[in-house]
C-alpha atoms as a PDB file:
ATOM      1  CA  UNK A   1     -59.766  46.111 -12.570  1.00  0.00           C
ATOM      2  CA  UNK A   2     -60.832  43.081 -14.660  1.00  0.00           C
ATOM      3  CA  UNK A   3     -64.638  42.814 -15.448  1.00  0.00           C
ATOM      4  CA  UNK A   4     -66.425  40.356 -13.264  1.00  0.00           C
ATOM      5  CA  UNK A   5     -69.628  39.414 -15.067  1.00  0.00           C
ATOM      6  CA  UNK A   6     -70.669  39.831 -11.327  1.00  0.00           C
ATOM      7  CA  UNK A   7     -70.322  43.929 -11.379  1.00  0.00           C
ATOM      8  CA  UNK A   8     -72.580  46.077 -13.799  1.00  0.00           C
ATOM      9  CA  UNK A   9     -71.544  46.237 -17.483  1.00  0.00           C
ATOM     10  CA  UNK A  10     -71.545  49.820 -17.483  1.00  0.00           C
ATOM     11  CA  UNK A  11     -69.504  50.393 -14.165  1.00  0.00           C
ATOM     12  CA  UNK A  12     -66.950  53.335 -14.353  1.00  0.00           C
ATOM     13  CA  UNK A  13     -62.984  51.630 -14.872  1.00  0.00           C
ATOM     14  CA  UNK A  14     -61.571  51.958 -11.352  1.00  0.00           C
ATOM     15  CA  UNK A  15     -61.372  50.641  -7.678  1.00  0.00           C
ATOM     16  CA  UNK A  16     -65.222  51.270  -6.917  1.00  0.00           C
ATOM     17  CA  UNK A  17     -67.308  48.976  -8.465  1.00  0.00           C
ATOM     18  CA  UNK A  18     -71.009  47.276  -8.001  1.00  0.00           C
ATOM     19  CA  UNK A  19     -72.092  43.641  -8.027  1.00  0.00           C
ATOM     20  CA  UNK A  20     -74.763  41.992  -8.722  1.00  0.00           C
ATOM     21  CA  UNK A  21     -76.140  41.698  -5.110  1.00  0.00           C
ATOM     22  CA  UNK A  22     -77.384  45.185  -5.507  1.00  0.00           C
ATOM     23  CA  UNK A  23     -80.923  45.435  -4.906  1.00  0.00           C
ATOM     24  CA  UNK A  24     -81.319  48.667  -6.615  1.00  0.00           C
ATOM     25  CA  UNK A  25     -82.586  50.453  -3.565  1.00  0.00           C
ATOM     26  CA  UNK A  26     -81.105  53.977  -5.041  1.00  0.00           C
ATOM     27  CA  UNK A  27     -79.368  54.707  -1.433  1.00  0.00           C
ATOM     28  CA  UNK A  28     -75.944  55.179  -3.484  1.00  0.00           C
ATOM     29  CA  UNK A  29     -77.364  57.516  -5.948  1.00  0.00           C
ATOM     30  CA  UNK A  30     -79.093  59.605  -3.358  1.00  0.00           C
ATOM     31  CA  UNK A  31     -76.254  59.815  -1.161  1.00  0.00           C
ATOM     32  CA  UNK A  32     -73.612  60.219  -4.114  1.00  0.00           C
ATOM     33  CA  UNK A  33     -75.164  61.215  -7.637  1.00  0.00           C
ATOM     34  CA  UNK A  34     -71.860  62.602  -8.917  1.00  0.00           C
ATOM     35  CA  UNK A  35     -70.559  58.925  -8.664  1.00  0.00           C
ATOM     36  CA  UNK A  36     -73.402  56.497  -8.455  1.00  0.00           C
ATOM     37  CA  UNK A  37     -76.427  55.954 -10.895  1.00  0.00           C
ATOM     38  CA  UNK A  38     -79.265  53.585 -10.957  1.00  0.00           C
ATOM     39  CA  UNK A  39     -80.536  52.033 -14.460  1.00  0.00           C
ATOM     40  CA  UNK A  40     -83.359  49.513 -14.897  1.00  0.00           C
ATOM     41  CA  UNK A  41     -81.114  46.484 -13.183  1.00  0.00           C
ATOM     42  CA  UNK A  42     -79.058  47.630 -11.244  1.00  0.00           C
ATOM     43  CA  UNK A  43     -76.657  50.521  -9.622  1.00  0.00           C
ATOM     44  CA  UNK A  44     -73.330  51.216 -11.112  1.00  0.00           C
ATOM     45  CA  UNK A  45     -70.375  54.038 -10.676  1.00  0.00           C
ATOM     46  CA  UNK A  46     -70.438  56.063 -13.455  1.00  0.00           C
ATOM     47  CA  UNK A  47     -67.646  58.279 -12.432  1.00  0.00           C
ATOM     48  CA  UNK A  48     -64.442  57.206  -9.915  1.00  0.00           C
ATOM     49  CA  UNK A  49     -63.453  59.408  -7.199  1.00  0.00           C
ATOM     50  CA  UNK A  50     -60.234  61.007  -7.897  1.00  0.00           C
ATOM     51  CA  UNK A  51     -59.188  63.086  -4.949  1.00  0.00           C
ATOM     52  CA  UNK A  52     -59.557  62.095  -1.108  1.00  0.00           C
ATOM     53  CA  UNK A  53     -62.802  64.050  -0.295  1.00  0.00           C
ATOM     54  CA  UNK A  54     -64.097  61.884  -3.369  1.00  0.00           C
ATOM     55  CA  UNK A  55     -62.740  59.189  -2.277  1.00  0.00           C
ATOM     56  CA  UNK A  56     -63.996  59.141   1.598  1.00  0.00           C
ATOM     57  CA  UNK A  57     -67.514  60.222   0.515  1.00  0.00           C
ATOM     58  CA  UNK A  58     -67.720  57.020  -1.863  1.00  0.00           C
ATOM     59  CA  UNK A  59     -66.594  54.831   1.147  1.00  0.00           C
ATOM     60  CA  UNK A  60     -68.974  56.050   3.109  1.00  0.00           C
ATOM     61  CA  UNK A  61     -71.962  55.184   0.497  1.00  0.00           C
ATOM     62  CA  UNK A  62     -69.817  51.669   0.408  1.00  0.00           C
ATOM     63  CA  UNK A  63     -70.221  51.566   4.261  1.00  0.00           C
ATOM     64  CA  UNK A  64     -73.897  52.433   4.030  1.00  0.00           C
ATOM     65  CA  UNK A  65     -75.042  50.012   1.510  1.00  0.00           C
ATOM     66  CA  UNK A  66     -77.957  47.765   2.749  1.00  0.00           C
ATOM     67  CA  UNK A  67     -76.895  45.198   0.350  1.00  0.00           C
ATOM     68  CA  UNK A  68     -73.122  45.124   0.606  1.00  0.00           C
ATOM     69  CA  UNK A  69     -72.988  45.452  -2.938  1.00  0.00           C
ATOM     70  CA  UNK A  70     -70.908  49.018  -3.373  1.00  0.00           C
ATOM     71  CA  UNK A  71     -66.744  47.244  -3.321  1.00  0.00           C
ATOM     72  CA  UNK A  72     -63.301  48.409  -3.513  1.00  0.00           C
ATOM     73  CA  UNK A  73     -60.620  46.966  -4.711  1.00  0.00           C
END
């Protein structure tokens, strides 16, 4: 995945990623903080899921974002 200056600087290489619409409401974190962290702007993934059970529980954060800002590529 290219960088977008539109997802977070620090976001983990990989098909998850967070853009700048986030409105740092900490709903990722909470729900996944194996995967998700929050910093002073913004959320970002800090880790990829690798297996399936990673990778459902992620989707379902996605699914559950208030700000539409969690994506997959």
């Amino acid at each position: 995945m290219s960088k977008s200056k539109f997802i977070h600087p620090r976001n983990s290489e990989g098909s998850f990623s967070v853009n700048n619409h986030c409105l740092r409401c900490t709903w990722c974190q909470v729900m996944e903080p194996n995967f998700f962290e929050v910093d002073r702007d913004r959320s970002f993934v800090k880790k990829q899921p690798v297996c399936q059970a990673e990778i459902e529980a992620c989707q379902k954060v996605l699914a559950g974002c208030p700000a539409k800002a969690i994506k997959k590529e």
